[in-house]
C-alpha atoms as a PDB file:
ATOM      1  CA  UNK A   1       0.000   0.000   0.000  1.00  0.00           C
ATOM      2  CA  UNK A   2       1.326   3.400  -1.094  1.00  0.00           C
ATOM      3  CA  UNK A   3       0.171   7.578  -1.161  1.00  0.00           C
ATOM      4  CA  UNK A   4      -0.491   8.958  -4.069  1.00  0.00           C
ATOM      5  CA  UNK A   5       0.145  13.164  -4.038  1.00  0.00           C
ATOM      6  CA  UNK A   6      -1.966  15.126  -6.756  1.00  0.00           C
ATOM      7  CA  UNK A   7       0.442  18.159  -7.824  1.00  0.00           C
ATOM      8  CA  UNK A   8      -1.434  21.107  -9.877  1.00  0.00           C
ATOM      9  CA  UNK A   9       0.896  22.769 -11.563  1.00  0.00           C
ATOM     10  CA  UNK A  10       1.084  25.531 -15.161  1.00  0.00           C
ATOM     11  CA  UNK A  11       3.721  25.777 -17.682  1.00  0.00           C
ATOM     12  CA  UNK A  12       4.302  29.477 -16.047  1.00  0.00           C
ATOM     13  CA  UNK A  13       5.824  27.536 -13.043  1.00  0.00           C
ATOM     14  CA  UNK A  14       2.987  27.918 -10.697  1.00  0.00           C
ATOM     15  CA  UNK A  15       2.591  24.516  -8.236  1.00  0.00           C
ATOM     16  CA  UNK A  16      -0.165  23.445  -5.851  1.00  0.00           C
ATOM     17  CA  UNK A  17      -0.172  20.590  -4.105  1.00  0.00           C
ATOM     18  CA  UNK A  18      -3.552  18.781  -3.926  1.00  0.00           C
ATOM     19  CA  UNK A  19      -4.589  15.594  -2.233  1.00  0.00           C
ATOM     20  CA  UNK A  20      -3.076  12.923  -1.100  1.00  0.00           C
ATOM     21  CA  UNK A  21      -4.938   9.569  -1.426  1.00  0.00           C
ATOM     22  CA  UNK A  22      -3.686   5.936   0.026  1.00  0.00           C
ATOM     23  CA  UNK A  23      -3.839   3.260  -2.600  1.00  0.00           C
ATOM     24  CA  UNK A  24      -3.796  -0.709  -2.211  1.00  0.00           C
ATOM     25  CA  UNK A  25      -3.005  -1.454  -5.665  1.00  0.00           C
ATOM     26  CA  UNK A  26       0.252  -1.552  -6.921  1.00  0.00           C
ATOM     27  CA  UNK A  27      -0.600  -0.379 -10.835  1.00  0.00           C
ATOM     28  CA  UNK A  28      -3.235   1.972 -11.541  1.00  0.00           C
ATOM     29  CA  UNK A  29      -4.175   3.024 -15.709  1.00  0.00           C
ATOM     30  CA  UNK A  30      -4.508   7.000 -16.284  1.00  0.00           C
ATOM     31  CA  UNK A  31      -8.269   6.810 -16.526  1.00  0.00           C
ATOM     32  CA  UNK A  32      -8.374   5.090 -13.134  1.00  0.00           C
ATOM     33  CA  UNK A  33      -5.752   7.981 -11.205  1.00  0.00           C
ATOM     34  CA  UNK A  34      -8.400  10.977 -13.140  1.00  0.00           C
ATOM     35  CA  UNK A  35     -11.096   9.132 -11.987  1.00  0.00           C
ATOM     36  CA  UNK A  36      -9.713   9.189  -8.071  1.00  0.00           C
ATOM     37  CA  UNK A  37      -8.773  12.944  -8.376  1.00  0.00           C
ATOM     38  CA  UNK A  38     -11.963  13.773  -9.580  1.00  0.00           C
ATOM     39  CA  UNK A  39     -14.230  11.933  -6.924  1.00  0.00           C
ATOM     40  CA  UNK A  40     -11.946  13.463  -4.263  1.00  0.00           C
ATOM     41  CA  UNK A  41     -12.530  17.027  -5.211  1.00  0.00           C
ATOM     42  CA  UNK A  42     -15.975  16.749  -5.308  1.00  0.00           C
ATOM     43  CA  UNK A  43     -15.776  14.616  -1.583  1.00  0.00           C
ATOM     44  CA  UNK A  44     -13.609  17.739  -0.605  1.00  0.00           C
ATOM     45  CA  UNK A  45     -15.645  20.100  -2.068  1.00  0.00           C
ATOM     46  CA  UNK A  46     -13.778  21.575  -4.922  1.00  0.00           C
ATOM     47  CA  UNK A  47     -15.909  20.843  -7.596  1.00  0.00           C
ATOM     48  CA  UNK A  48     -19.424  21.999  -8.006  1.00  0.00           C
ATOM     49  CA  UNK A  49     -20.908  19.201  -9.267  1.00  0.00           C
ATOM     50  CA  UNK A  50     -21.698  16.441  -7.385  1.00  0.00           C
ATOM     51  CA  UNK A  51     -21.950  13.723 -10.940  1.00  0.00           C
ATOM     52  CA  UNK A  52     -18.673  12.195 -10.603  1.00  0.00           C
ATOM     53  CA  UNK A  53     -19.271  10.161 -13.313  1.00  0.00           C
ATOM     54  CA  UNK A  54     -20.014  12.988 -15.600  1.00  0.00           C
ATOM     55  CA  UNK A  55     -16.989  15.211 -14.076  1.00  0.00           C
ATOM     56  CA  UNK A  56     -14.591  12.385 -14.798  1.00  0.00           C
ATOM     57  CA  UNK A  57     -15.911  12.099 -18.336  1.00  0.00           C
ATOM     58  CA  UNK A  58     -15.247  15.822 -18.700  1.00  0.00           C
ATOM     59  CA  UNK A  59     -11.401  15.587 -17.530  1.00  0.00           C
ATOM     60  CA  UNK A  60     -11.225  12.646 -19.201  1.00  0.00           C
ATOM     61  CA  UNK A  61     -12.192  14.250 -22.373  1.00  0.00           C
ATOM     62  CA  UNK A  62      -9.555  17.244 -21.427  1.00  0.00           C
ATOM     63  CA  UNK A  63      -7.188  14.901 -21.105  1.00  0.00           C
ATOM     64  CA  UNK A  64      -7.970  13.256 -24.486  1.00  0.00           C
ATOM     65  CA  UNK A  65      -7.812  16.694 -26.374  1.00  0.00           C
ATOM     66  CA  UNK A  66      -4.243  18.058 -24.824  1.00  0.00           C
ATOM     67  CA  UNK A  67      -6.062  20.004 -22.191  1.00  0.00           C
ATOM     68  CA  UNK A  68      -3.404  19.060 -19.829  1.00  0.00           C
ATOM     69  CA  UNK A  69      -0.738  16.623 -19.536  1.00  0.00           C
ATOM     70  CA  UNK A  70       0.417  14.135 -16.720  1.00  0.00           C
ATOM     71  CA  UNK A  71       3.432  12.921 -15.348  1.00  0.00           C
ATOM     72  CA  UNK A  72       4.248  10.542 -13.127  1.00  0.00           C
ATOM     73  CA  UNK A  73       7.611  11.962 -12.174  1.00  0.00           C
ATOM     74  CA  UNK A  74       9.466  12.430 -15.352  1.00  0.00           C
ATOM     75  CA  UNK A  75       7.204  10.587 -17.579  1.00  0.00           C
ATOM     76  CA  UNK A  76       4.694  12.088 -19.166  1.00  0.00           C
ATOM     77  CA  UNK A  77       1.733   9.606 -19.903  1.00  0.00           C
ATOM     78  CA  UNK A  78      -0.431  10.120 -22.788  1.00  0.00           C
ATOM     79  CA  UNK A  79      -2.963   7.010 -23.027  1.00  0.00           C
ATOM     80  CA  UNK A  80      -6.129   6.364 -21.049  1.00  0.00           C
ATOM     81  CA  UNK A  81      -5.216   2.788 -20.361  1.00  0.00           C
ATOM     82  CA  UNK A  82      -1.764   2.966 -19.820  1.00  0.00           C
ATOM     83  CA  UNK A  83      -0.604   1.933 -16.324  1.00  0.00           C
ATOM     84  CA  UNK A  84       1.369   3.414 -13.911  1.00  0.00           C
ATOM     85  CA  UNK A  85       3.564   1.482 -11.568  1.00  0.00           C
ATOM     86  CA  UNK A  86       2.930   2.970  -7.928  1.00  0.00           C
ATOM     87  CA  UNK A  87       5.419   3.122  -5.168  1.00  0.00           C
ATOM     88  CA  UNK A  88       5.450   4.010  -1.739  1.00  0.00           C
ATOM     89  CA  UNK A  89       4.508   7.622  -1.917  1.00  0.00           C
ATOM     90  CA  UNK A  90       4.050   8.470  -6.037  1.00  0.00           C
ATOM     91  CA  UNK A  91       3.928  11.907  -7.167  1.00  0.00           C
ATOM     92  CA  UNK A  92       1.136  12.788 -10.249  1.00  0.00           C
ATOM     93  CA  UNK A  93       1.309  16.056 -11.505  1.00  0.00           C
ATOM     94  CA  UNK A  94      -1.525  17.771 -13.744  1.00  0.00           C
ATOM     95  CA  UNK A  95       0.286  19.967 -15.748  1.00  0.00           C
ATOM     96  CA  UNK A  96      -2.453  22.861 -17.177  1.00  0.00           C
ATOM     97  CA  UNK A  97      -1.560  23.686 -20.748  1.00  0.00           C
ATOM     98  CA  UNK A  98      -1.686  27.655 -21.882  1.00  0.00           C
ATOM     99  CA  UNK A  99      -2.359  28.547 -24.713  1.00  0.00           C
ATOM    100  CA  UNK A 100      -0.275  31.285 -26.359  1.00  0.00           C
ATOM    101  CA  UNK A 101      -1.164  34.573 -27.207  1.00  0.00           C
ATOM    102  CA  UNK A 102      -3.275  34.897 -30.391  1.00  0.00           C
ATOM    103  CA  UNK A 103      -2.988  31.202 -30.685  1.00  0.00           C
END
């Protein structure tokens, strides 16, 4: 059994650290670690919503179209099903995407 720590951070260098949630397992896909981040914001109170269902199908959906990537320390994952190996205390960063000016 591990920790997983949410980090929120923007290409401009801004970080946040966000939840920290114990896991059993010891490999988790991308759509299963988005699903967990949503459904704790909303337990916490950070989302509006209260569909986690339809909130994870939204990030999901972000994720999908570039929206923001994810790393799991310094790789970057980029498919829904692909699993991440999960130690002790694992460190997943959402990092938000900005568009540039004009673009």
């Amino acid at each position: 059994m591990g920790y997983v720590t949410f980090v929120d951070e923007t290409t401009t260098g801004e970080r946040e650290t966000g939840p920290r949630l114990e896991v059993a397992q010891e490999r988790l896909t991308v759509r299963e670690l988005i699903g967990r981040r949503v459904r704790e914001e909303i337990a916490a109170g950070r989302r509006r919503r209260k569909d986690p269902e339809g909130q994870t199908e939204l990030v999901l959906k972000a994720f999908a179209a570039n929206g923001f990537l994810l790393l799991v320390g310094e790789r970057q994952l980029t498919e829904l099903d692909e699993e991440v190996d999960l130690t002790a205390d694992t460190e997943v960063t959402f990092l938000k995407l900005i568009p540039l000016v004009g673009g």
